[in-house]
Protein backbone atom coordinates (compact mmCIF):
# COMPACT_ATOMS: atom_id res chain seq x y z
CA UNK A 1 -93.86 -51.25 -53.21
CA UNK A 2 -90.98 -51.22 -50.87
CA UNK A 3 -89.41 -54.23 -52.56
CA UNK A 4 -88.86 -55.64 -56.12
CA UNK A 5 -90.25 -58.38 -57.85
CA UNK A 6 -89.14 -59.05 -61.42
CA UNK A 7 -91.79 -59.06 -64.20
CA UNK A 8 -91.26 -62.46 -64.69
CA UNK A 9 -91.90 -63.66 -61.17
CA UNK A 10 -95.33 -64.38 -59.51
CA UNK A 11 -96.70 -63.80 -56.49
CA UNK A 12 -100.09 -65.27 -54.85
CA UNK A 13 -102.78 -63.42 -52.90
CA UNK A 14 -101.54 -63.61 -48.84
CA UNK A 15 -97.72 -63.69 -49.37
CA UNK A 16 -95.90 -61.20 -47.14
CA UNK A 17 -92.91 -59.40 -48.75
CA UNK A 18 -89.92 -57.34 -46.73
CA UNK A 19 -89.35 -53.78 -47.09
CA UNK A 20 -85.72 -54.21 -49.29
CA UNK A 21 -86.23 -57.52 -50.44
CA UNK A 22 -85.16 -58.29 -54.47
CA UNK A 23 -87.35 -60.99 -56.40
CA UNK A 24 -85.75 -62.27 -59.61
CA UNK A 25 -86.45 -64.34 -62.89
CA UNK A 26 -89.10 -66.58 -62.79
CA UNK A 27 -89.92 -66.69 -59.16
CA UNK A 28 -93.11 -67.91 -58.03
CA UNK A 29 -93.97 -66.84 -54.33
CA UNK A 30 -97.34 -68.86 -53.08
CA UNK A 31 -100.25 -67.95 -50.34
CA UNK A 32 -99.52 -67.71 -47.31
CA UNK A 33 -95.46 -67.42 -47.80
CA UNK A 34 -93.75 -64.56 -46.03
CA UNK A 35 -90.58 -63.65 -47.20
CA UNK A 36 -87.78 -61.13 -44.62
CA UNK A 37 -86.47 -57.49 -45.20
CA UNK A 38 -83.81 -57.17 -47.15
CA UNK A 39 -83.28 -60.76 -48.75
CA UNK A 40 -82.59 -61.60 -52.09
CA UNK A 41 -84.42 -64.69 -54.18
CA UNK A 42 -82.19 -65.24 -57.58
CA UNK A 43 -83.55 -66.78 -60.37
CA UNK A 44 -86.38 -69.76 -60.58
CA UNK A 45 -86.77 -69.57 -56.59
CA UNK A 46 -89.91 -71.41 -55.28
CA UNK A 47 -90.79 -70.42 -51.91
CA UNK A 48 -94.47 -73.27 -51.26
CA UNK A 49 -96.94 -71.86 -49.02
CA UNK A 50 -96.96 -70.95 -45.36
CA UNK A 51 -92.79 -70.90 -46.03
CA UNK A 52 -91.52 -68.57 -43.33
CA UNK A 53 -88.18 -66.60 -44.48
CA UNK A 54 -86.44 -64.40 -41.84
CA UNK A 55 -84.59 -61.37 -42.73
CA UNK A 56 -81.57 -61.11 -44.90
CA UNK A 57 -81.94 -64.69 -46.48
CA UNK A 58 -79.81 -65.45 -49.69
CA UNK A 59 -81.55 -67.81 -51.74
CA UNK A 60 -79.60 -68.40 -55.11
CA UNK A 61 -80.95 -70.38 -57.84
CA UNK A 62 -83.15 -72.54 -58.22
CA UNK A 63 -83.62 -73.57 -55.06
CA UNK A 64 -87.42 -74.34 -54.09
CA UNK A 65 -88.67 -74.07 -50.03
CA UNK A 66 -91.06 -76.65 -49.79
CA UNK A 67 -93.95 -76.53 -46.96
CA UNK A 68 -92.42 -77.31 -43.81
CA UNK A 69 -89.36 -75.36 -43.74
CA UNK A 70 -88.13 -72.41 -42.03
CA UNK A 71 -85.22 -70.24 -42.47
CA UNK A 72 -84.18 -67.50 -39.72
CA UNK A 73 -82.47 -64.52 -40.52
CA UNK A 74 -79.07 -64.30 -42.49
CA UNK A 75 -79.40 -67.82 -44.27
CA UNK A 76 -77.80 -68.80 -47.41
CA UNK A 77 -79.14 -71.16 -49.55
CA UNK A 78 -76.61 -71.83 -52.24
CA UNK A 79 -77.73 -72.64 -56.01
CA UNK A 80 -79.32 -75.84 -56.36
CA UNK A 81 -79.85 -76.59 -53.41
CA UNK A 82 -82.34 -79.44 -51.99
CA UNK A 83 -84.95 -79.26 -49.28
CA UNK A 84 -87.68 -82.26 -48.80
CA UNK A 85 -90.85 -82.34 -46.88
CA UNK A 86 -92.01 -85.74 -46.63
CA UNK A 87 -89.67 -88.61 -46.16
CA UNK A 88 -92.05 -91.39 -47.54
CA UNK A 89 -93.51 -89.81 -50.63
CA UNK A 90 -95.74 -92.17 -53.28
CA UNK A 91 -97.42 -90.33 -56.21
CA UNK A 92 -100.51 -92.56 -55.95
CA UNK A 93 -100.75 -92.08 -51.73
CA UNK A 94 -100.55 -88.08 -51.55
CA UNK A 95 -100.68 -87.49 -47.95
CA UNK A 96 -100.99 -83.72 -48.22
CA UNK A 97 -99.24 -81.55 -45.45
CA UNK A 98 -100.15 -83.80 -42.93
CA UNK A 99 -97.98 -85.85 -43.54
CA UNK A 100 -94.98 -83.15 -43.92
CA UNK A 101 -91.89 -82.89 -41.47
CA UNK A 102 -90.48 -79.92 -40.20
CA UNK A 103 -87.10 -78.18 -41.40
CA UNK A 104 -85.56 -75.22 -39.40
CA UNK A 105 -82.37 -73.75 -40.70
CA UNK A 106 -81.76 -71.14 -37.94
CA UNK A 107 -79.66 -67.99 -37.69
CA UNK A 108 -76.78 -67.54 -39.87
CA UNK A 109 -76.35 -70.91 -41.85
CA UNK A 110 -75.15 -71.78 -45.09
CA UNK A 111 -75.99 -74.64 -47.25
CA UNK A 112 -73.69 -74.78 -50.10
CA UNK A 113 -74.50 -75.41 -53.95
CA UNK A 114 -76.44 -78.80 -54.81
CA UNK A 115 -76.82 -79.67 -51.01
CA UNK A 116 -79.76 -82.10 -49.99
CA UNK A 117 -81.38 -80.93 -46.28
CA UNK A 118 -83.86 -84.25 -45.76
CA UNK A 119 -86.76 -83.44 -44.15
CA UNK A 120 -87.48 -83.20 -40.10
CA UNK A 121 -84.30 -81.34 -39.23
CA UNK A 122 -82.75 -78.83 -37.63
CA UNK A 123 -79.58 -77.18 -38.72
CA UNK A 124 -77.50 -75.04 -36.04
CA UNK A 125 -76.78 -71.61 -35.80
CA UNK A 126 -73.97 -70.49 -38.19
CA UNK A 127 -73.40 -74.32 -39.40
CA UNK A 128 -72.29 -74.42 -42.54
CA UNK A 129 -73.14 -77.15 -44.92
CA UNK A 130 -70.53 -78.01 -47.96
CA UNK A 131 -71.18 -77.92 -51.43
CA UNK A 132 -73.46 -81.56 -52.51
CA UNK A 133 -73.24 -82.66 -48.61
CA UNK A 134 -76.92 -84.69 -47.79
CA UNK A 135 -78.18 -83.98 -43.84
CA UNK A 136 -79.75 -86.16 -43.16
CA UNK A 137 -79.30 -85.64 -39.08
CA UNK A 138 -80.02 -82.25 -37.12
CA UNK A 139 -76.86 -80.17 -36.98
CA UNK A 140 -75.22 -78.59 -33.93
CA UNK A 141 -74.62 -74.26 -33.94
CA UNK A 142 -71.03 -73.75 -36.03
CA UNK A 143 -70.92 -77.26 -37.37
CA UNK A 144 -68.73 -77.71 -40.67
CA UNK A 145 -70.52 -80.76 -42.43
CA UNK A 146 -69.45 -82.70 -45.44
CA UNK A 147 -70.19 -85.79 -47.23
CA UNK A 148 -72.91 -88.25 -48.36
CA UNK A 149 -74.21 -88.97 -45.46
CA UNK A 150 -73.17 -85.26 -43.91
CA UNK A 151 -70.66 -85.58 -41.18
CA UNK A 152 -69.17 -82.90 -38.54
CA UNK A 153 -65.41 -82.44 -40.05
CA UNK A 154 -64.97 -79.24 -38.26
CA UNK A 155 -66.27 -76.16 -36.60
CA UNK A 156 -66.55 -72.76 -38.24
CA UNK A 157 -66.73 -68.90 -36.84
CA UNK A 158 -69.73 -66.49 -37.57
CA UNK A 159 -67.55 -64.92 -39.67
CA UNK A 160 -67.80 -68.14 -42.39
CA UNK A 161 -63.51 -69.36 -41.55
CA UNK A 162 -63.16 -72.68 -40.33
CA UNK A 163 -61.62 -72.74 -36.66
CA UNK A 164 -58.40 -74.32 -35.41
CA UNK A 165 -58.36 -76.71 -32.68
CA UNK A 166 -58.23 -73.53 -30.45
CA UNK A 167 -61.43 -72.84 -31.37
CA UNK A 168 -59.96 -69.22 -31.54
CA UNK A 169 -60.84 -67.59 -35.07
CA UNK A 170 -57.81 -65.87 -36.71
CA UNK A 171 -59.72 -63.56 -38.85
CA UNK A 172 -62.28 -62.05 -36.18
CA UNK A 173 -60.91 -63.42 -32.62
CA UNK A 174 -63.97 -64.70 -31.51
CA UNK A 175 -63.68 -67.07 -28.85
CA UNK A 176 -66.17 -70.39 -28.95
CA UNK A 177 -66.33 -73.40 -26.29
CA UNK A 178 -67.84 -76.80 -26.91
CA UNK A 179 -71.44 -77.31 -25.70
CA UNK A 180 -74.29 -80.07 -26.34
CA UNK A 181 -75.78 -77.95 -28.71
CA UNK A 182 -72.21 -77.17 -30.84
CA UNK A 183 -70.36 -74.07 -30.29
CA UNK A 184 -70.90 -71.14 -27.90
CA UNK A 185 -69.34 -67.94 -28.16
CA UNK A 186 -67.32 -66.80 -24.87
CA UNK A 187 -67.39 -63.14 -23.44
């Protein structure tokens, strides 16, 4: 095998694993999941089936990728983290995944410890979500969100600082401008 899986950790018939990719503790990895190159699942990580993980994902733990959700390449998914797939769930009235509503969490993003992502959203390119924030609206690229319900406060640099007003980042020097879709990076 050109990745790891940890003893303790399960994986079902038709899941697609990433040449580099670490599996820890008391994973469980169902059909039809396909999980990047080179990412990294900590401890009691469930990824449902037909979950597609890009490459160089950090899911920490206990986090569990329900049905419906999508992660690009270079996501972190802090520990304890919350995704949802159906937004009107009733025990007795299973409606199965047809009733279950897309989540993409594209390129770069970050969803910090104990955050709720509610179902049928998208969150931005390098957004970054704070620590027990609940989205429950899609999120522009480079967004800085925070609070119950999650709110822009701010904009934040591929490299992870949070930009000044100048939209200038002191650490890297990227340059960004404003857009309809969040932040662009200038030439």
């Amino acid at each position: 095998m050109s990745f790891f899986v940890h003893d303790s950790s399960y994986l079902d018939d038709d899941v697609l694993i990433g040449e580099g990719t670490k599996i820890w503790h008391f994973c469980h990895i169902q059909s039809g999941a396909r999980v990047g190159k080179r990412c990294s699942l900590g401890q009691n990580v469930n990824v449902s089936n037909h979950v597609t993980i890009g490459d160089g994902c950090k899911i920490q733990n206990n986090v569990s990728l329900y049905e419906g959700v999508e992660l690009e390449d270079f996501v972190f998914c802090g520990p304890s983290c919350v995704f949802t797939n159906d937004l009107t769930p009733r025990a007795k009235y299973p409606k199965g995944p047809a009733g279950y509503r897309r989540t993409l969490v594209k390129c770069g993003a970050s969803i910090g410890a104990n955050a709720t992502v509610v179902c049928g959203h998208t969150i931005g390119r390098w957004a970054m979500i704070a620590a027990g924030a609940v989205v429950t609206t899609d999120v522009p690229d480079h967004a800085l969100m925070l609070g119950v319900p999650a709110r822009r406060r701010g904009w934040v640099c591929e490299c992870g600082r949070i930009l000044p007003e100048t939209l200038v980042c002191p650490d890297c020097g990227r340059r960004y401008e404003e857009t309809e879709k969040g932040l662009r990076e200038r030439g």
